[in-house]
Protein backbone atom coordinates (compact mmCIF):
# COMPACT_ATOMS: atom_id res chain seq x y z
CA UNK A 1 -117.16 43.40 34.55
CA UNK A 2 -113.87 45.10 33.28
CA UNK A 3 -114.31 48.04 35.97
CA UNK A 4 -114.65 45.47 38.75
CA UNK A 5 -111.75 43.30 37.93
CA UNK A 6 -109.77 46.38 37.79
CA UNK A 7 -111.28 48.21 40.79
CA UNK A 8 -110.49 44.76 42.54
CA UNK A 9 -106.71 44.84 40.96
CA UNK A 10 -105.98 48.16 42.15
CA UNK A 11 -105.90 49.36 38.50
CA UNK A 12 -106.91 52.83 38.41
CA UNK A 13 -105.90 53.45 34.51
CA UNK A 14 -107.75 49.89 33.61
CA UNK A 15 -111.11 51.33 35.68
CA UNK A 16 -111.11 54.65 33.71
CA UNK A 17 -110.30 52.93 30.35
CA UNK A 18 -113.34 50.28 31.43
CA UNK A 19 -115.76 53.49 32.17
CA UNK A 20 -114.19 55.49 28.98
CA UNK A 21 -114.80 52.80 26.89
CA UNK A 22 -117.96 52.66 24.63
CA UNK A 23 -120.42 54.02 27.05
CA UNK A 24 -123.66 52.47 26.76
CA UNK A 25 -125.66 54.59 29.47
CA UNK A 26 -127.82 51.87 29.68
CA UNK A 27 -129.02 51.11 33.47
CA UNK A 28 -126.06 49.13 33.99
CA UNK A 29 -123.34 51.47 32.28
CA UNK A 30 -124.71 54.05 34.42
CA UNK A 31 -124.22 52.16 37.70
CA UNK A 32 -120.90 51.24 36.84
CA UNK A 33 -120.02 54.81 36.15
CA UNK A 34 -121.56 55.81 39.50
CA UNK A 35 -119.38 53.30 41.20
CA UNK A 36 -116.52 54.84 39.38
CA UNK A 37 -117.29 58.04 40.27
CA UNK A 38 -117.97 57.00 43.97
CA UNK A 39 -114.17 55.11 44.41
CA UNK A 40 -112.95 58.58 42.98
CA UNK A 41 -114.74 60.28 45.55
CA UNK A 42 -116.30 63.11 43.20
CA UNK A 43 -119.83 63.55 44.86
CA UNK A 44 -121.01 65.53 42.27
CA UNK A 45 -120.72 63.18 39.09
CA UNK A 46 -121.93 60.44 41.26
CA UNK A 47 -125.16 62.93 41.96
CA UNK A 48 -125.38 64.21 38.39
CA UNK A 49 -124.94 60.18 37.31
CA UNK A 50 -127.79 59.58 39.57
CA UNK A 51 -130.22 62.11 38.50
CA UNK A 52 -129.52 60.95 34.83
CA UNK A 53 -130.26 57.54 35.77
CA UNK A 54 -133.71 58.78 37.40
CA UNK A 55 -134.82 60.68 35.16
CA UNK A 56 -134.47 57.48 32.17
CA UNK A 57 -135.15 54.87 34.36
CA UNK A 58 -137.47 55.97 37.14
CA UNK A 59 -137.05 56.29 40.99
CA UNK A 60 -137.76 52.94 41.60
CA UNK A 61 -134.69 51.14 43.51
CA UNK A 62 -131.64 51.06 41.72
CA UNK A 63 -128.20 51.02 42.73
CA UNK A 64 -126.96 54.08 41.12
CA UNK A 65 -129.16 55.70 43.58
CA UNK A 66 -128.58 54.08 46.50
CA UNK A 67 -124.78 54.56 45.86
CA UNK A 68 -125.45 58.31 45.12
CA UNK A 69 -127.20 58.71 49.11
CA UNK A 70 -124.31 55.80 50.36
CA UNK A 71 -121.72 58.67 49.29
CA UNK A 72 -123.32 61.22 51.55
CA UNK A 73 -123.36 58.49 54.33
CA UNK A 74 -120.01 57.53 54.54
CA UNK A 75 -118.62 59.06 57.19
CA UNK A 76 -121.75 58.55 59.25
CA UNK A 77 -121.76 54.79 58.22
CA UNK A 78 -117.97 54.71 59.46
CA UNK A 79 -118.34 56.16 62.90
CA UNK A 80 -120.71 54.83 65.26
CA UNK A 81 -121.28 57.31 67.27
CA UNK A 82 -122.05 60.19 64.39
CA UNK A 83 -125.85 61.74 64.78
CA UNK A 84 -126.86 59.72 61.36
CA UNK A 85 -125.11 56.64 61.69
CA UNK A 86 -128.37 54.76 62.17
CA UNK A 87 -129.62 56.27 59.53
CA UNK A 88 -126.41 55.31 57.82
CA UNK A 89 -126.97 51.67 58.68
CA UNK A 90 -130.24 51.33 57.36
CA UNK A 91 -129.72 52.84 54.33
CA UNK A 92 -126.65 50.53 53.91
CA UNK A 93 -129.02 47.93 55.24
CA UNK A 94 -131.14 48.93 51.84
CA UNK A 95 -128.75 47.82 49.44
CA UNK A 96 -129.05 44.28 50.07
CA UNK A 97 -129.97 43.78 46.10
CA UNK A 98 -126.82 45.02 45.24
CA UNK A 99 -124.01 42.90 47.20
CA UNK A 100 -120.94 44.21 44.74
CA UNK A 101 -122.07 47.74 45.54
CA UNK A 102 -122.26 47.33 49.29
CA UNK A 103 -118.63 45.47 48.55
CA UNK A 104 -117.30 48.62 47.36
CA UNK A 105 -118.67 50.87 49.49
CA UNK A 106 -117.29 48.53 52.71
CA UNK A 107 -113.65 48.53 50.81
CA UNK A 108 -113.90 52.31 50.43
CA UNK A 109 -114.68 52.83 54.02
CA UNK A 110 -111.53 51.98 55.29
CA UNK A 111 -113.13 49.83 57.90
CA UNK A 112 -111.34 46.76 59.09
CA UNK A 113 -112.09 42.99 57.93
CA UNK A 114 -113.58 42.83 61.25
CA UNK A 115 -115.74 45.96 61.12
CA UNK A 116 -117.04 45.14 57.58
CA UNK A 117 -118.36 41.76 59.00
CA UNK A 118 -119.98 43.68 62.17
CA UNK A 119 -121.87 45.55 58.99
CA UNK A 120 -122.47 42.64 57.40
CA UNK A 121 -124.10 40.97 59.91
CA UNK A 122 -126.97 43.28 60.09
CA UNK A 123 -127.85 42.89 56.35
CA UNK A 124 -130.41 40.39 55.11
CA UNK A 125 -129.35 37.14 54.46
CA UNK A 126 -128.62 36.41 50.78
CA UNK A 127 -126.10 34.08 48.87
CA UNK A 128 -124.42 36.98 47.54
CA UNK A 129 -123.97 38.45 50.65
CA UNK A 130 -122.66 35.63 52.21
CA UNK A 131 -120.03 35.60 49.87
CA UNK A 132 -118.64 39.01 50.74
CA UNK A 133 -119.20 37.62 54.35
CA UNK A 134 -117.79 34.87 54.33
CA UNK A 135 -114.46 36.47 51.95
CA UNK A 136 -113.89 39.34 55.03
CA UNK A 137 -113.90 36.29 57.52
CA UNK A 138 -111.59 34.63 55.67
CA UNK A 139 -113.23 31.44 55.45
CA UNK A 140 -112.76 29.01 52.76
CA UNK A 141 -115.41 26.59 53.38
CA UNK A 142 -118.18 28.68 54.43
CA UNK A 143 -117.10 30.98 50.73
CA UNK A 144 -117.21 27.80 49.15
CA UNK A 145 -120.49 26.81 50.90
CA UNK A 146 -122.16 30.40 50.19
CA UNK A 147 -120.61 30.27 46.00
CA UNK A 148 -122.61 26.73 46.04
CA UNK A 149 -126.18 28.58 47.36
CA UNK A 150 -125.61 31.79 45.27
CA UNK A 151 -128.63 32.92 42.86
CA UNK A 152 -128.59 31.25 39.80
CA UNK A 153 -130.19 33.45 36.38
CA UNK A 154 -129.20 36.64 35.71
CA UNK A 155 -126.42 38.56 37.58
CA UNK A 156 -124.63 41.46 36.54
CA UNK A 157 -120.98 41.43 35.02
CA UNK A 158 -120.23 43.03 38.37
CA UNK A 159 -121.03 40.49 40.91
CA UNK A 160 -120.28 37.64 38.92
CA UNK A 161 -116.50 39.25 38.28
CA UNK A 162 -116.27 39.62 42.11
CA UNK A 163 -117.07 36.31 42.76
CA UNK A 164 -114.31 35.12 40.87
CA UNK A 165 -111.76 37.40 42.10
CA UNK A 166 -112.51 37.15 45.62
CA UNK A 167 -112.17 33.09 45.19
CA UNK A 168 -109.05 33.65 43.47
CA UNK A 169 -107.73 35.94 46.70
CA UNK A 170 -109.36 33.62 49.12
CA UNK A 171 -108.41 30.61 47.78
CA UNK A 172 -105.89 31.53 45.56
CA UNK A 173 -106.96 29.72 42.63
CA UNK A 174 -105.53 31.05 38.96
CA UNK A 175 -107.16 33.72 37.27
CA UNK A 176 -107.57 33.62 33.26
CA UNK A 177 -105.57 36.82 32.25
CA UNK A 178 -105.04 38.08 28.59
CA UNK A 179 -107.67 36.16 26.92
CA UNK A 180 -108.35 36.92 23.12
CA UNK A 181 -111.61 38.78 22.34
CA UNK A 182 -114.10 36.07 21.86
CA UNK A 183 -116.41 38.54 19.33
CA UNK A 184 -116.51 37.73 16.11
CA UNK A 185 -114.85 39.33 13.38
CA UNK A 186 -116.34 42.73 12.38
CA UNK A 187 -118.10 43.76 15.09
């Protein structure tokens, strides 16, 4: 959650401090130090992050993985008429579980608000999707609409920290800054 609000405020020092931090490596450590990795654009630690994550957790899906293969996509993914953009798009197309990733990995692109929604609109529809969707449109009622439908249970620190910072950029609604550790005492 830290790395996202950071990534998200443009706060390189906070994001390294946020992956430096009491690493867990637990499945969800590990994806947020792939995503890390992937904003810094250093292939290799996103591949040797992805391995690691593999080789503890399985090959089932995960999004460490799918960032890992996203990285060697991106230039395909950004120009249509590369000889692996469709494979580009599919893979992209993938990643649907993971709707902060696929946020990322639109911002890194470089793609306009209106290309990222041309992406967008080939991925399955999902609340958290439609978020992001809604966000590059710049539409308040369908982001409001879409927050309203979202999946309720779990959700990582990730997702749930973008929806909260994209509302506050949409609809510019105040952010809670400098709050006091809640932990208690001794821990």
């Amino acid at each position: 959650m830290r790395w996202m609000i950071a990534y998200l405020e443009d706060d390189m020092p906070g994001m390294e401090a946020a992956v430096d931090d009491a690493p867990s490596y637990s499945a969800l450590d590990l994806q947020k130090q792939t995503a890390h990795w992937f904003v810094k654009g250093d292939r290799l630690r996103v591949l040797k992050i992805s391995n690691a994550y593999s080789q503890r957790y399985g090959t089932k899906f995960s999004g460490t993985g799918w960032l890992a293969k996203m990285m060697l996509l991106m230039n395909a993914l950004k120009d249509a008429k590369h000889s692996d953009h469709s494979a580009a798009l599919n893979h992209f197309y993938d990643g649907s579980p993971v709707a902060e990733l696929q946020f990322i990995v639109l911002k890194q692109s470089g793609l306009s608000d209106s290309e990222c929604l041309r992406l967008l609109e080939g991925a399955d529809p999902h609340p958290n999707k439609d978020i992001i969707r809604s966000y590059f449109k710049k539409n308040v009622l369908e982001f409001n609409h879409a927050r309203s439908e979202r999946v309720t249970g779990r959700q990582s620190g990730m997702i749930q920290a973008l929806q909260g910072l994209l509302r506050h950029k949409l609809i510019k609604t105040p952010v809670a800054l400098g709050q006091k550790d809640m932990k208690p005492k001794g821990r």
